[in-house]
Protein backbone atom coordinates (compact mmCIF):
# COMPACT_ATOMS: atom_id res chain seq x y z
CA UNK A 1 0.00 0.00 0.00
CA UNK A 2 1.25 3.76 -0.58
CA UNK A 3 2.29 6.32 1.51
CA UNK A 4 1.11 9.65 2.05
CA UNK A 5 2.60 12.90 3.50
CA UNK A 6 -0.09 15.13 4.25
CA UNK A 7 0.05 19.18 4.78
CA UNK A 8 -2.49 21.66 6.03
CA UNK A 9 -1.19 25.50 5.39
CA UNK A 10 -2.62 28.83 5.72
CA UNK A 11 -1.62 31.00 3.31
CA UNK A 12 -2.71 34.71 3.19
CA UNK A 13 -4.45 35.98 0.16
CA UNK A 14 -2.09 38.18 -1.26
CA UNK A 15 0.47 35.42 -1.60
CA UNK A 16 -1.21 32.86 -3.02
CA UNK A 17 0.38 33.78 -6.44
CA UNK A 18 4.00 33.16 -4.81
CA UNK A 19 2.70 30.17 -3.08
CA UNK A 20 1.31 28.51 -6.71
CA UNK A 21 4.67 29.16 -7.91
CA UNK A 22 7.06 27.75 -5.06
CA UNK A 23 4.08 24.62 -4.74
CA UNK A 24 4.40 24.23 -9.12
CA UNK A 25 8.57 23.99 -8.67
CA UNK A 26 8.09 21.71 -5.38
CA UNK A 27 5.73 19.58 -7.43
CA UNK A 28 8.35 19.59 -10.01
CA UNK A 29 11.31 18.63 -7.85
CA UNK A 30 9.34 15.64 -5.43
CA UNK A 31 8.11 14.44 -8.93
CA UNK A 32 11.44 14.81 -10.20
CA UNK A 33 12.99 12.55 -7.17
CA UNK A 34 10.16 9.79 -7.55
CA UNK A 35 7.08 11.03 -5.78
CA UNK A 36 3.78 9.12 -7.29
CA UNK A 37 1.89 12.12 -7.12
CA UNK A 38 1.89 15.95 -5.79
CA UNK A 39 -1.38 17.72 -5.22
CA UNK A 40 -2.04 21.12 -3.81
CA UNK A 41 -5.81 21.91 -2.90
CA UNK A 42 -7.63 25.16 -2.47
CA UNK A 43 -10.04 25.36 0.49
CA UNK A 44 -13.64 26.03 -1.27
CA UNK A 45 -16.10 24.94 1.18
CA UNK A 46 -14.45 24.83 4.79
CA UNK A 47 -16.20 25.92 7.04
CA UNK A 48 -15.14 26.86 10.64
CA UNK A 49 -16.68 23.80 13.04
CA UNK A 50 -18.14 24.23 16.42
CA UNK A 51 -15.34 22.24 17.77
CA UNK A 52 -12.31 21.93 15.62
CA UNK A 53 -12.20 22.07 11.59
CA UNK A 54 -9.71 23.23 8.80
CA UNK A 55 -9.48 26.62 9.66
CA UNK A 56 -9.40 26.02 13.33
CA UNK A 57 -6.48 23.48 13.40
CA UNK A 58 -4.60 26.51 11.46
CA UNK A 59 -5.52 29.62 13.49
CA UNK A 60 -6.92 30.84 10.23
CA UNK A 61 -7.04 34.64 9.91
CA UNK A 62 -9.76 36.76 8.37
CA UNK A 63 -7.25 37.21 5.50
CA UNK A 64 -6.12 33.71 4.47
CA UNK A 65 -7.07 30.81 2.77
CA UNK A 66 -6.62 26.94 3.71
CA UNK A 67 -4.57 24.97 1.34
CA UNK A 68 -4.70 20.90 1.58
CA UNK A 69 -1.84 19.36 -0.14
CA UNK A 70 -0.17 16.19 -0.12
CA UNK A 71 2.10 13.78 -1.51
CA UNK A 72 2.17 10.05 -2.54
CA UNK A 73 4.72 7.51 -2.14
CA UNK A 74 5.42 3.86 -2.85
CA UNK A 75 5.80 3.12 0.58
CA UNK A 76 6.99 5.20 4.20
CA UNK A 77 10.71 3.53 2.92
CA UNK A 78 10.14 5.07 -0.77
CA UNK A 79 8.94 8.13 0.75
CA UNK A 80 12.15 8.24 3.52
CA UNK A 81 14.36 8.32 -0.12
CA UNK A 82 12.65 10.98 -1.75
CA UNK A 83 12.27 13.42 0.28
CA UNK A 84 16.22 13.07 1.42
CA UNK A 85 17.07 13.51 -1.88
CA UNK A 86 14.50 16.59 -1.97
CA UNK A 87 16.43 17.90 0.84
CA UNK A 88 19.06 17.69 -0.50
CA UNK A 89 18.16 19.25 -4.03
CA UNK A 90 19.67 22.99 -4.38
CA UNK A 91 16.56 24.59 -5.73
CA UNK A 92 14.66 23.37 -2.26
CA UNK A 93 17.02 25.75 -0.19
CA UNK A 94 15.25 29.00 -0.82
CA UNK A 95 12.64 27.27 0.79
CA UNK A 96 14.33 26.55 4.12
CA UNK A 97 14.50 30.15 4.96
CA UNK A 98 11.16 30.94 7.29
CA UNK A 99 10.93 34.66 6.58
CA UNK A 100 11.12 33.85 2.86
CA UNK A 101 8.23 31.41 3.09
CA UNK A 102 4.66 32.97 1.81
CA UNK A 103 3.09 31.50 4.68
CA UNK A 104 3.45 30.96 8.79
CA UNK A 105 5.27 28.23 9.08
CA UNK A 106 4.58 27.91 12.24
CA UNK A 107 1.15 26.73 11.95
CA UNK A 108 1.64 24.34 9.35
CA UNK A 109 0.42 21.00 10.23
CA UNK A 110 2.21 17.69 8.38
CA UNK A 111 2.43 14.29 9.39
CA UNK A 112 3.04 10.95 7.10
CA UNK A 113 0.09 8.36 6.74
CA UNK A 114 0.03 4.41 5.99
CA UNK A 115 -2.68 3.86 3.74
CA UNK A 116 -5.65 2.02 5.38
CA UNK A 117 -8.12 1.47 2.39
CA UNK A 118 -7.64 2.37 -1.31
CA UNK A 119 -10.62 1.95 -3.62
């Protein structure tokens, strides 16, 4: 069964355009490295819950968006070489500074998943 790494980012309005382009050339380079698949989704109808949802997890602001992205892999091993060769790919390093990031990395939330049922 695959793998999946799994993001949850809020990214303010504004910068979505500079977020499409640094998630289009992180596509590219996880594709590049082996990744099964890359998606990046726009929040469209998220609502905020009574107890915990999308934009609460994030501390969304009146002024950003919810973007639900993530990543496929053969397997957590598959996934374990990819993204160390990702890491270690030059164009990623722009990317490691925080201020330079179009969102608060702070409040990102990630985590890798074992599939439990594909259909």
């Amino acid at each position: 069964m695959s793998y999946v790494d799994g993001f949850v980012v809020p990214v303010p309005l504004h910068n979505l355009p500079v977020y499409r382009r640094m998630a289009r050339l992180c596509g590219k380079i996880w594709m590049e490295h082996g990744a099964i698949a890359y998606t990046e989704c726009l929040a469209d109808n998220v609502k905020s819950g009574k107890y915990t949802s999308f934009p609460q997890s994030v501390k969304l602001k009146p002024d950003e968006t919810v973007v639900f992205s993530w990543i496929v892999y053969e397997s957590r091993r598959h996934r374990d070489r990819v993204n160390k060769a990702v890491m270690n790919d030059p164009r990623m390093k722009p990317m490691f500074d925080a201020k330079a990031l179009p969102f608060d990395g702070k409040r990102l939330i990630f985590g890798g998943f074992k599939t439990m049922l594909s259909l």
